[in-house]
Each structure stands twice: as C-alpha cells, then as structure tokens.
C-alpha atoms as a PDB file:
ATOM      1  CA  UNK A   1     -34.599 241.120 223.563  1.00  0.00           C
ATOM      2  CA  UNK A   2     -36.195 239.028 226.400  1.00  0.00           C
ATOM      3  CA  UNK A   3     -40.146 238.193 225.465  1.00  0.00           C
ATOM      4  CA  UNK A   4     -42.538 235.633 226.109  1.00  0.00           C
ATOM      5  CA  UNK A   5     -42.892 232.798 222.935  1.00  0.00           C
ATOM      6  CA  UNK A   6     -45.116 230.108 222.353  1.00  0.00           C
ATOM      7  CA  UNK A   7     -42.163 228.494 220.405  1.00  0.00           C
ATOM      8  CA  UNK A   8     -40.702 225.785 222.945  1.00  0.00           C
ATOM      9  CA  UNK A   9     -38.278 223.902 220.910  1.00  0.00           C
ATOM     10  CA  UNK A  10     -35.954 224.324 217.677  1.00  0.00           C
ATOM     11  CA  UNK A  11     -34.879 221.817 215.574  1.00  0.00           C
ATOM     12  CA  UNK A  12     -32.642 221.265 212.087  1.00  0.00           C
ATOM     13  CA  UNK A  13     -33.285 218.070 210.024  1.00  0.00           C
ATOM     14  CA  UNK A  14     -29.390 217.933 208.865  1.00  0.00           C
ATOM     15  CA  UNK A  15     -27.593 214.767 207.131  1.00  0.00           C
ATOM     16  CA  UNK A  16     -24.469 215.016 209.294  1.00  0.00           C
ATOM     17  CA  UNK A  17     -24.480 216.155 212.700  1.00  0.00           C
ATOM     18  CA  UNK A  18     -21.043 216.078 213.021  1.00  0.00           C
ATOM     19  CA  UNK A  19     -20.337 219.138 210.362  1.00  0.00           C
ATOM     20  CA  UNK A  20     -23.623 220.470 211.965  1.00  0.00           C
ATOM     21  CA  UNK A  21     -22.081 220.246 215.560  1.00  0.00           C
ATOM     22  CA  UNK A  22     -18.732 221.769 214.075  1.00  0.00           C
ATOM     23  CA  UNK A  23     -20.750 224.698 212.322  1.00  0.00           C
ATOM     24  CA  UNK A  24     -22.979 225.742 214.586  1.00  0.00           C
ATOM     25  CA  UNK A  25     -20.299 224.842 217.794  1.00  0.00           C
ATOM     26  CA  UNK A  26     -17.820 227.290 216.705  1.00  0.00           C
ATOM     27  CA  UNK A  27     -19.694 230.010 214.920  1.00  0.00           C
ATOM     28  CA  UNK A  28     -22.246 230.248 217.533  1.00  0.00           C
ATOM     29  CA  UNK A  29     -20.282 228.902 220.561  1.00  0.00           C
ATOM     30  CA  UNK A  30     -23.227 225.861 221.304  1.00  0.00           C
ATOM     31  CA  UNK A  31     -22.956 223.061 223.035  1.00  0.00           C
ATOM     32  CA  UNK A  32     -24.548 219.494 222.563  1.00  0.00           C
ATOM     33  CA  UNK A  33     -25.924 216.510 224.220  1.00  0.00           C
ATOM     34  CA  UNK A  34     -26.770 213.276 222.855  1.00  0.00           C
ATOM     35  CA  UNK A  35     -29.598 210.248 223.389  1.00  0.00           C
ATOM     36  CA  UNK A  36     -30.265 207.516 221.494  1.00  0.00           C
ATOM     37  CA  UNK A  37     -33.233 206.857 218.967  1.00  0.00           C
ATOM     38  CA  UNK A  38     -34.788 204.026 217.599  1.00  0.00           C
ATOM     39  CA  UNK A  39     -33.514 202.130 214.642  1.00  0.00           C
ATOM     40  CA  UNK A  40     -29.699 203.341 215.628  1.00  0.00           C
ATOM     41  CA  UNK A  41     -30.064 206.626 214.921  1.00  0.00           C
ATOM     42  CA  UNK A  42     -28.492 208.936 217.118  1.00  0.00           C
ATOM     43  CA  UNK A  43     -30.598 212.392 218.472  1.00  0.00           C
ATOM     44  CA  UNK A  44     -28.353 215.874 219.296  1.00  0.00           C
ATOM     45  CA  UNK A  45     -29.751 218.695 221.406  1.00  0.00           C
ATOM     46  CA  UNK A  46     -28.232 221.790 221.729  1.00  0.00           C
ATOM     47  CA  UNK A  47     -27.514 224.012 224.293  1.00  0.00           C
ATOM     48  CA  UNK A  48     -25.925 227.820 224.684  1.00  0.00           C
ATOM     49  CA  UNK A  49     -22.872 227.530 226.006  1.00  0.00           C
ATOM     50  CA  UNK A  50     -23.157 226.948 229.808  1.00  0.00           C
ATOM     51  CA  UNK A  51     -26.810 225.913 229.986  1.00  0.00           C
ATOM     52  CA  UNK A  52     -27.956 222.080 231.211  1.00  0.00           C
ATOM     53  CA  UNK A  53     -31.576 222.936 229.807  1.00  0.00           C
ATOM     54  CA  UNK A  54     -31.325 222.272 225.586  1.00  0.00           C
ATOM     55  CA  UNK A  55     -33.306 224.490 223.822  1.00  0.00           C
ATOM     56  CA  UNK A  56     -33.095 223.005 220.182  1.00  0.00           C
ATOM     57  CA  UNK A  57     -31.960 219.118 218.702  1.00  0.00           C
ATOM     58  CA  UNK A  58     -30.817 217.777 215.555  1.00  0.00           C
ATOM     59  CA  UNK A  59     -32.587 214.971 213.942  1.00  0.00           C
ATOM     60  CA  UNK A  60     -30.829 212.752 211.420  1.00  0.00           C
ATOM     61  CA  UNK A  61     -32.326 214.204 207.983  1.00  0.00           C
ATOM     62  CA  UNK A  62     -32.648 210.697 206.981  1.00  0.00           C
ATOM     63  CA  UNK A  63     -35.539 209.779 208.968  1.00  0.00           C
ATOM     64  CA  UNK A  64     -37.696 212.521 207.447  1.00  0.00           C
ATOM     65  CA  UNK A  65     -36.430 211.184 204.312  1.00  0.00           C
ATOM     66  CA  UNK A  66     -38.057 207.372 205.334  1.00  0.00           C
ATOM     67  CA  UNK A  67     -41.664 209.415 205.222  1.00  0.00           C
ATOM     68  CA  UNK A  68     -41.319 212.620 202.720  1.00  0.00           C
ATOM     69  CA  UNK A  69     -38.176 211.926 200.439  1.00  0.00           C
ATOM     70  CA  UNK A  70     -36.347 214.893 199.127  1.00  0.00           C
ATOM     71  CA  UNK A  71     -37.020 217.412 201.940  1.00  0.00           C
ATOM     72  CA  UNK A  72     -34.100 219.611 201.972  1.00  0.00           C
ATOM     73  CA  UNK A  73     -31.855 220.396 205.376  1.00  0.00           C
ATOM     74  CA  UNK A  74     -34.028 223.050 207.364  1.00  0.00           C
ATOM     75  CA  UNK A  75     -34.989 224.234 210.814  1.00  0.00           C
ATOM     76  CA  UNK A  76     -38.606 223.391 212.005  1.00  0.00           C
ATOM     77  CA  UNK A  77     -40.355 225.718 214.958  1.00  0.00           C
ATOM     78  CA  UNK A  78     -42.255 223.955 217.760  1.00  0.00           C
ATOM     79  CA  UNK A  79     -44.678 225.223 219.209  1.00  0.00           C
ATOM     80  CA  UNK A  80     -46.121 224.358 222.967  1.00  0.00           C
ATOM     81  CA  UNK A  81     -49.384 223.930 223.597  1.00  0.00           C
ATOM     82  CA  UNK A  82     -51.792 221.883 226.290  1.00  0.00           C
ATOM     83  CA  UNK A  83     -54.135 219.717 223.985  1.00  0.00           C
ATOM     84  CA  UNK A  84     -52.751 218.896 220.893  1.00  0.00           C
ATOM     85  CA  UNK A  85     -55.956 217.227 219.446  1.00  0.00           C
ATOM     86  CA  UNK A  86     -58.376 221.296 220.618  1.00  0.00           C
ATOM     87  CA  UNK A  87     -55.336 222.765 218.587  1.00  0.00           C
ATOM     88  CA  UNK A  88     -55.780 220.908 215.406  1.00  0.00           C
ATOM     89  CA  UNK A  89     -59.299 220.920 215.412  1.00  0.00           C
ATOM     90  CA  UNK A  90     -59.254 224.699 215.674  1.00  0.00           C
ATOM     91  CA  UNK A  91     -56.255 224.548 212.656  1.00  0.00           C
ATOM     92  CA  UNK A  92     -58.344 223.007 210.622  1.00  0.00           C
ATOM     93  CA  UNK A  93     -60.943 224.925 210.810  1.00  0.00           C
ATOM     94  CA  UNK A  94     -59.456 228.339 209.939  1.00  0.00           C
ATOM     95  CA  UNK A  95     -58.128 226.166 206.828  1.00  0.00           C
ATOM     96  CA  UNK A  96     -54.891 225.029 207.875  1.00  0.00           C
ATOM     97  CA  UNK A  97     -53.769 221.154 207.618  1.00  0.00           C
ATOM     98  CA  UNK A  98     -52.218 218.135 209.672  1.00  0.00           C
ATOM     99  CA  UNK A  99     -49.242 216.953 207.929  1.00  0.00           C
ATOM    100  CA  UNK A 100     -48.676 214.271 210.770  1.00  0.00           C
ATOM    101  CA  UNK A 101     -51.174 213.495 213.024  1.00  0.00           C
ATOM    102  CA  UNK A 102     -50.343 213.578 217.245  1.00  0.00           C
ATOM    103  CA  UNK A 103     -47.710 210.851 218.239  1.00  0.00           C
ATOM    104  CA  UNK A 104     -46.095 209.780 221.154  1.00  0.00           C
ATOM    105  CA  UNK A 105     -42.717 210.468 222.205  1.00  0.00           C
ATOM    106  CA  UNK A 106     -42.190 208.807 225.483  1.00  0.00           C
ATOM    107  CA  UNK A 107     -40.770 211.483 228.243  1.00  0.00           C
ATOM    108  CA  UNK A 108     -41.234 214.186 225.927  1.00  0.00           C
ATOM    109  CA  UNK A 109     -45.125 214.584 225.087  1.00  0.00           C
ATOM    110  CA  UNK A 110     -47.015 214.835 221.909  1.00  0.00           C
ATOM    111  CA  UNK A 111     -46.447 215.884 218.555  1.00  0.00           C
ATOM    112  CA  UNK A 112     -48.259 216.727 215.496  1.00  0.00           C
ATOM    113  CA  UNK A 113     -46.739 218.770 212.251  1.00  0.00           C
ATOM    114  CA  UNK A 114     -49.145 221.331 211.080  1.00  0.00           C
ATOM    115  CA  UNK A 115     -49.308 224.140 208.348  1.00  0.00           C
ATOM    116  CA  UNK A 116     -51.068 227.316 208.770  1.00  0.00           C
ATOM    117  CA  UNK A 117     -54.291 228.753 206.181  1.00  0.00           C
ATOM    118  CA  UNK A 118     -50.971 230.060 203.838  1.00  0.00           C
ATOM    119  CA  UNK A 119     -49.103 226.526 203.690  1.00  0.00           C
ATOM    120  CA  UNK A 120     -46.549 227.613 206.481  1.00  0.00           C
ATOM    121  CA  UNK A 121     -45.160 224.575 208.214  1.00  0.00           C
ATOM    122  CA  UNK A 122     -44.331 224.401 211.876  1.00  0.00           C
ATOM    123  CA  UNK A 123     -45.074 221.703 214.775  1.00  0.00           C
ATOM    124  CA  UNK A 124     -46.765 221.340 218.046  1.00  0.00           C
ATOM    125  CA  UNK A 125     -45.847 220.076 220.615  1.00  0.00           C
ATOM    126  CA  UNK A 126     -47.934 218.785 224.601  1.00  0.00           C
ATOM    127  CA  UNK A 127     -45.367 218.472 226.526  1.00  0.00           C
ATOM    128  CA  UNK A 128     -45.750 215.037 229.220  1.00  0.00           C
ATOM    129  CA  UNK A 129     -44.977 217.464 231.951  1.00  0.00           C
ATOM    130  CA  UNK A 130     -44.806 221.451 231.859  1.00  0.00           C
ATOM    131  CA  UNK A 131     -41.374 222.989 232.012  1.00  0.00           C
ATOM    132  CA  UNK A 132     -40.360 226.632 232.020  1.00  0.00           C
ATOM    133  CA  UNK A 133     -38.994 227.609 228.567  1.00  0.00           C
ATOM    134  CA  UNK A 134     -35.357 227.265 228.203  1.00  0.00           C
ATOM    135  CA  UNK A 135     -32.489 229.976 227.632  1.00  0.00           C
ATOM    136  CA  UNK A 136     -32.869 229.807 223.482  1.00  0.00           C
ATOM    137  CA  UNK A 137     -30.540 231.950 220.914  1.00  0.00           C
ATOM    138  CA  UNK A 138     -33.294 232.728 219.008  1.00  0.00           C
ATOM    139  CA  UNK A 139     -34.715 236.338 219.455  1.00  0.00           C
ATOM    140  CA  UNK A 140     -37.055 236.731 217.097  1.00  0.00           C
ATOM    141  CA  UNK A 141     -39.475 234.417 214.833  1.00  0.00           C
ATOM    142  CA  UNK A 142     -40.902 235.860 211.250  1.00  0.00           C
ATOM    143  CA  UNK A 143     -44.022 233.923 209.611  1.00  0.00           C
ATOM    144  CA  UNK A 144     -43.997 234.740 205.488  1.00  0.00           C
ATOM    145  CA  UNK A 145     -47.796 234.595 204.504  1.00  0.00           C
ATOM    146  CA  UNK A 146     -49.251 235.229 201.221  1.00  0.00           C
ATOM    147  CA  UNK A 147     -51.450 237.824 203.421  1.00  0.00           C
ATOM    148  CA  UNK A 148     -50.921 239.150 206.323  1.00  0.00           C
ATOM    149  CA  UNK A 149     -54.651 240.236 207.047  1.00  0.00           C
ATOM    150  CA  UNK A 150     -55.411 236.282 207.178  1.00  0.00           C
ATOM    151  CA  UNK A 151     -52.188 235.512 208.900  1.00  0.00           C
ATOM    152  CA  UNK A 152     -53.796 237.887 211.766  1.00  0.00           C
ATOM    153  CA  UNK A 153     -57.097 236.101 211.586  1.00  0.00           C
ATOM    154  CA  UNK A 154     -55.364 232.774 211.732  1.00  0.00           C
ATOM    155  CA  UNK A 155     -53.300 232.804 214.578  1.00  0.00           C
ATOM    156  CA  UNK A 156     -55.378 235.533 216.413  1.00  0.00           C
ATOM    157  CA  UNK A 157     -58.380 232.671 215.993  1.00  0.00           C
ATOM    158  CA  UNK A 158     -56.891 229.585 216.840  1.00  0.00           C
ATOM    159  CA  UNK A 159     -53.695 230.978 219.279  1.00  0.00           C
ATOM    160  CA  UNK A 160     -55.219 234.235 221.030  1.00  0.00           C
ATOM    161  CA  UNK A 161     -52.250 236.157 219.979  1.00  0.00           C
ATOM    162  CA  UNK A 162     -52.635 239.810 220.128  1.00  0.00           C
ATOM    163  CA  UNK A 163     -50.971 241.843 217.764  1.00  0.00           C
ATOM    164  CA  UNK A 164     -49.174 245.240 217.130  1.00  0.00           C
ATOM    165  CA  UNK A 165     -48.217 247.445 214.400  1.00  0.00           C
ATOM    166  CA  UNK A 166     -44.819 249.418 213.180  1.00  0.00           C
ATOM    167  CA  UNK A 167     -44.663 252.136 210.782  1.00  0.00           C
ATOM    168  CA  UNK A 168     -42.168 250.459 208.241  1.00  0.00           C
ATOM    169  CA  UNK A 169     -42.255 253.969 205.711  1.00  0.00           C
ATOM    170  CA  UNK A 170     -43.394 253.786 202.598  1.00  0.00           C
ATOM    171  CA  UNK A 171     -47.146 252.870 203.203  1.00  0.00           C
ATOM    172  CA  UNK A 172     -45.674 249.511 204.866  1.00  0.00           C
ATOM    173  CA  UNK A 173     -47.003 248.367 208.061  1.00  0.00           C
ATOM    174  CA  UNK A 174     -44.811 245.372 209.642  1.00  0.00           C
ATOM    175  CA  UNK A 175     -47.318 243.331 211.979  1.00  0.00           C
ATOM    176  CA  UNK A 176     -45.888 241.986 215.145  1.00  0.00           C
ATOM    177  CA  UNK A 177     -47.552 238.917 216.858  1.00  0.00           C
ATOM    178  CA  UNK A 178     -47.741 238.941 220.964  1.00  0.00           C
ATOM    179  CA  UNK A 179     -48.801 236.264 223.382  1.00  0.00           C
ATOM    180  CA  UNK A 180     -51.942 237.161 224.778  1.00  0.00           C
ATOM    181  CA  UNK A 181     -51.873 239.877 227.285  1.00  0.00           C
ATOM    182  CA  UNK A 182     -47.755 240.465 226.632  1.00  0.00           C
ATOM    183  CA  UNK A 183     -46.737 244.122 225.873  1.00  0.00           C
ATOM    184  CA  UNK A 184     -43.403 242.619 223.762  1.00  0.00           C
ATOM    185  CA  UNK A 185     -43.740 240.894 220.534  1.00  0.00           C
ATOM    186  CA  UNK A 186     -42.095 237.925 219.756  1.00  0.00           C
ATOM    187  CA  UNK A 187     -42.043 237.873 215.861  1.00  0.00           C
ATOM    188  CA  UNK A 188     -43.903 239.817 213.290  1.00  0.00           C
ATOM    189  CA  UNK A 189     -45.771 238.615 209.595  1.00  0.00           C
ATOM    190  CA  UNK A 190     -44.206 239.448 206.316  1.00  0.00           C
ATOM    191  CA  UNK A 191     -46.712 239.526 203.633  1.00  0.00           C
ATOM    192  CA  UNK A 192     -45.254 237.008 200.054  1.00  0.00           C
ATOM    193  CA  UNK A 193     -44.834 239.329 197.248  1.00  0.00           C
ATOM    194  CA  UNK A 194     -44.050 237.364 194.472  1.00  0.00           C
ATOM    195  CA  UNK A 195     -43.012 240.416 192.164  1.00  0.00           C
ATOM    196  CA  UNK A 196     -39.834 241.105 195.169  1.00  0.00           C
ATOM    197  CA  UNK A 197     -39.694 237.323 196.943  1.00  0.00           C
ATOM    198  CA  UNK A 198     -39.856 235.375 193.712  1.00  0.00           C
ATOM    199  CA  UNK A 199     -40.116 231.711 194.817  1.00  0.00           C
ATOM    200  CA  UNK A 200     -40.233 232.419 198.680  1.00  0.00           C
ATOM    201  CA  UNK A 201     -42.697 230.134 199.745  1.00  0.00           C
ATOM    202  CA  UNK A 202     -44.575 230.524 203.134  1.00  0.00           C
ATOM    203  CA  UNK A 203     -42.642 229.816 205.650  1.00  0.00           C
ATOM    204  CA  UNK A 204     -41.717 230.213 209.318  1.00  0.00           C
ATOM    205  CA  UNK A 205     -38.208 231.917 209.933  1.00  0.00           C
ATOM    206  CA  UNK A 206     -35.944 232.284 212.840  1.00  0.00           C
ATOM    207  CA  UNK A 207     -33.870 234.789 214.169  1.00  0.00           C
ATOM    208  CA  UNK A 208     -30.404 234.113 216.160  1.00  0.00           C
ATOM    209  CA  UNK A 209     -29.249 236.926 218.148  1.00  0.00           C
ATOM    210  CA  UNK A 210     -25.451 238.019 217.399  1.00  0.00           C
ATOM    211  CA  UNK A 211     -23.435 240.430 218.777  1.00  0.00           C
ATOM    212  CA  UNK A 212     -22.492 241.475 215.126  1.00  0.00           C
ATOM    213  CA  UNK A 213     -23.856 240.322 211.833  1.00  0.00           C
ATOM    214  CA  UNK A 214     -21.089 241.616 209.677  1.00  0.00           C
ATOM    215  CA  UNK A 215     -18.612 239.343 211.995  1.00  0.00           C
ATOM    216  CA  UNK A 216     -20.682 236.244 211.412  1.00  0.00           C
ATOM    217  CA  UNK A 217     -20.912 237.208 207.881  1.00  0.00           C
ATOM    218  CA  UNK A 218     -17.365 237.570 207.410  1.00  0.00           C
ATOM    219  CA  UNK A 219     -16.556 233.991 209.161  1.00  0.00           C
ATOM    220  CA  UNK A 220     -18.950 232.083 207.444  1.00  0.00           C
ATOM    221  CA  UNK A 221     -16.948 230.815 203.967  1.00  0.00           C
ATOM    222  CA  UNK A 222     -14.555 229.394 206.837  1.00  0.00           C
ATOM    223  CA  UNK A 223     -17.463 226.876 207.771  1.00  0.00           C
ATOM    224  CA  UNK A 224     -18.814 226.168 204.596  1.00  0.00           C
ATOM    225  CA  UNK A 225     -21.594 229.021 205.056  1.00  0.00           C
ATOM    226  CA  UNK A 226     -23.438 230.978 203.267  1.00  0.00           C
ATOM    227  CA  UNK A 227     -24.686 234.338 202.810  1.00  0.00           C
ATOM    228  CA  UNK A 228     -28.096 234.295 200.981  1.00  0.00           C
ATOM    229  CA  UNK A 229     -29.328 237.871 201.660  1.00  0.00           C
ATOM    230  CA  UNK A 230     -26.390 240.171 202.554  1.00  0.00           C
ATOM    231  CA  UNK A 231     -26.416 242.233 205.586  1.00  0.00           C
ATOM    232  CA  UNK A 232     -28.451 245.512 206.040  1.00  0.00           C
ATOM    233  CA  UNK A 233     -29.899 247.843 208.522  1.00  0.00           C
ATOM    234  CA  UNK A 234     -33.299 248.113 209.905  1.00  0.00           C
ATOM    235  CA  UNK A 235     -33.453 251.452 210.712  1.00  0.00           C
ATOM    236  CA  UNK A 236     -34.212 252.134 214.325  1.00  0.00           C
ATOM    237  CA  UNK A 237     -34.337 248.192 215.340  1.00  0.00           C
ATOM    238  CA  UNK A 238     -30.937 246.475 213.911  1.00  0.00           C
ATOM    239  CA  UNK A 239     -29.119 245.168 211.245  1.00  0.00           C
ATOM    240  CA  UNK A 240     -29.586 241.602 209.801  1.00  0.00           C
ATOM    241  CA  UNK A 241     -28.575 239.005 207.116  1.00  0.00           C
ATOM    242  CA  UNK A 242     -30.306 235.541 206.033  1.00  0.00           C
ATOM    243  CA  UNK A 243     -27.385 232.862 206.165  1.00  0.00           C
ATOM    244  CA  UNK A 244     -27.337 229.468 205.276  1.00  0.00           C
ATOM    245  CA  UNK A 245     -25.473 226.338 207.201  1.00  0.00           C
ATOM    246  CA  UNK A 246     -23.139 223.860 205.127  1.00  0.00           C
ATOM    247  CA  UNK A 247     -26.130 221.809 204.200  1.00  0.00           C
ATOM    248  CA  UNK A 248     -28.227 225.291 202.821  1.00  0.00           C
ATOM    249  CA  UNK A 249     -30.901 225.199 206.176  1.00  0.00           C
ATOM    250  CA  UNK A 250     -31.732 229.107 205.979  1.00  0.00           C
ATOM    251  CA  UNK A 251     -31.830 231.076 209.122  1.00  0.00           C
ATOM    252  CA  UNK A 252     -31.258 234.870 209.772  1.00  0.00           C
ATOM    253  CA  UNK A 253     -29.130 236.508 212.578  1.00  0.00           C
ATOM    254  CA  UNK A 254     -29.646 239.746 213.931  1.00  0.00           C
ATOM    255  CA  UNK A 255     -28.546 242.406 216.011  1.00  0.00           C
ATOM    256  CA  UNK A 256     -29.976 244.702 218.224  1.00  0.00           C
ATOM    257  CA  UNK A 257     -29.876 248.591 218.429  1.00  0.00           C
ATOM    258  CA  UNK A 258     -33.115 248.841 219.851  1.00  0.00           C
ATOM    259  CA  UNK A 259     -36.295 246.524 221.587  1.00  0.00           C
ATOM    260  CA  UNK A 260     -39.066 245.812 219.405  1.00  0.00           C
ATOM    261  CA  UNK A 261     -42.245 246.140 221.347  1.00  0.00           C
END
C-alpha cells in the first residue's frame, strides 16, 4: 500500500534503546544508526533492513522526562511541512494548541509539538533542506477524535487534505484523509466513543505493515510484547491487531488483502 503522506518521520520515546533495538530488530527485521546528542545522550534512527535513508529514531525517554515527567514510552508522528510558524498560526486558530514552540535542530530543520482541536498530539517538522520521503514500514496512520465531522474541518482547514468515505456496515462511515489532489488515502479518522473505547484518549496511531499479523502475534511473549487488542479481520481490506513493545508504546500492524483508496 504505496501512498503519498505528510508524515515524514517516526519516532518512540523509549527508556532503553538497547531492548528497543533488540525488539523491534528481530521482530521487524530493522536496522539502526546512531549520532550523538547533547548532554551524553545517545540518538538511534532506524532503518528497514537494507535502506541508508532512516525513516524513524529513538529518543532517550529521559529527556522528555527533563520537561513533562511521567510521559509513558510511545511513538510520536511528524509531520513535514514548509513554515512551521503559517502552520501553527492556522492550528491555533481552528482551536488546536502548541505544546512546544518551533526550535532548532541544527542539520535537521524545525520543530514544534502540536495537538489538534480534539487534544491529539503529533509534531511538525521544516525540514533545513527538502528530501524525498524515505522507504517507512508504516502503511497506514489512524487519528482517534472525539468527532470526526471536526476532525474533517480541522485538518481539511489548516492541511488541505481531501477526504473520502467507506461504507463500514452498520450505519458506520470510516473517513479516510488524502493529500490534496491524491486518489489514495493515507489514514482514516475514528470517531472516540467512550461507551466502546472507555479511556482511549485522542490520539494519533500507526500502522506497520506485516506479512502476517497472527505470526507477529504469536512471537511477541518471546520479546516481552504484548497483545492489547487481539487480531481480527477487516472485511474486504485486512486483518489487524494493536500490540504493545516491552516498554507498553502501542502500535498496530496490519496486513493487506486489498488497497484502501
């Protein structure tokens, strides 16, 4: 499932990148690279197996923890854009919020964490110097919203994204998200219900593409995984499960038996 994505970067916040590099590394067959950060912390990027071009790092949870202690292990979205500062006037505006406002990261670009009009967090990102988007393992990005009507208004106001409907049964209409002027989706909006997601707050989710979910399942007590939602079927797209690594970072796999469009 090949499709344009403003999402240009991946990244866990973990507490031990070695059991991270071990997890990931042999359930998922990526590779790493490594550069130094300030204050002796160490940064890891991954790659698939093969590829120079990382698309994803690992940053030592305990920085995070310097600024916002007690933020559990998770994977953060990145989003590229060209002028960080238009972008979070215009997220602001449609009632979203700057959690950290645009720094520098020398060779890289500049950075800001947002959240969305529902309280969804996710990043942005200038880059110093555009780049074509690297190979990335993730096939498919899912934003939960307390309503999806304003989820559409959001990001169709302040992205462009176009958007695209599927006929989920039952009077349920899954919304897919598009880049502007793309005929393939590259994620879709689940609306929060809090009578059948108790406690689910809004989020942004990822989706790693698997050649089988019941494999990955089955291997994942070996690595200190775990299976949070157990696998089903999507009838007439795939079949997928919402893991969690050893530190409890959530993250779904999937896999294909058709293209979403």
């Amino acid at each position: 499932m090949e499709q344009k994505s403003p999402f240009c970067w991946i990244e866990l916040a973990a507490p031990d990148a070695d059991v991270a590099k071990k997890f990931y590394g042999d359930l998922f067959g990526w590779t790493t690279s490594e550069m130094p950060m300030g204050g002796g912390h160490t940064y890891t990027m991954w790659h698939l197996a093969g590829e120079e071009k990382p698309f994803g790092g690992l940053l030592p949870l305990q920085i995070i923890h310097e600024m916002a202690p007690g933020v559990p292990a998770h994977w953060a979205q990145i989003m590229a854009v060209n002028d960080v500062e238009g972008f979070l006037n215009k997220i602001v505006s449609h009632g979203g919020h700057v959690l950290r406002p645009p720094f520098d990261i020398p060779g890289v670009g500049r950075l800001a964490v947002v959240t969305d009009d529902g309280g969804a967090m996710f990043q942005l990102l200038q880059p110093s110097e555009p780049s074509p988007p690297p190979k990335s393992p993730v096939v498919w990005y899912e934003i939960f919203h307390p309503s999806q009507d304003a989820a559409v208004h959001f990001y169709g106001s302040v992205f462009g994204f176009d958007f695209s409907e599927m006929d989920m049964g039952d009077d349920n209409v899954y919304k897919m998200l598009k880049m502007p002027g793309e005929e393939k989706a590259f994620g879709g909006i689940v609306q929060l219900n809090p009578e059948t997601m108790p406690g689910v707050p809004p989020t942004w989710a990822q989706y790693v593409g698997v050649d089988s979910v019941d494999d990955v399942c089955s291997r994942l007590p070996e690595y200190e995984g775990t299976v949070m939602v157990p696998a089903f079927d999507i009838p007439g797209v795939g079949r997928t499960a919402l893991i969690a690594d050893p530190f409890g970072a959530p993250f779904y796999i999937y896999e294909s038996s058709s293209a979403l469009a």
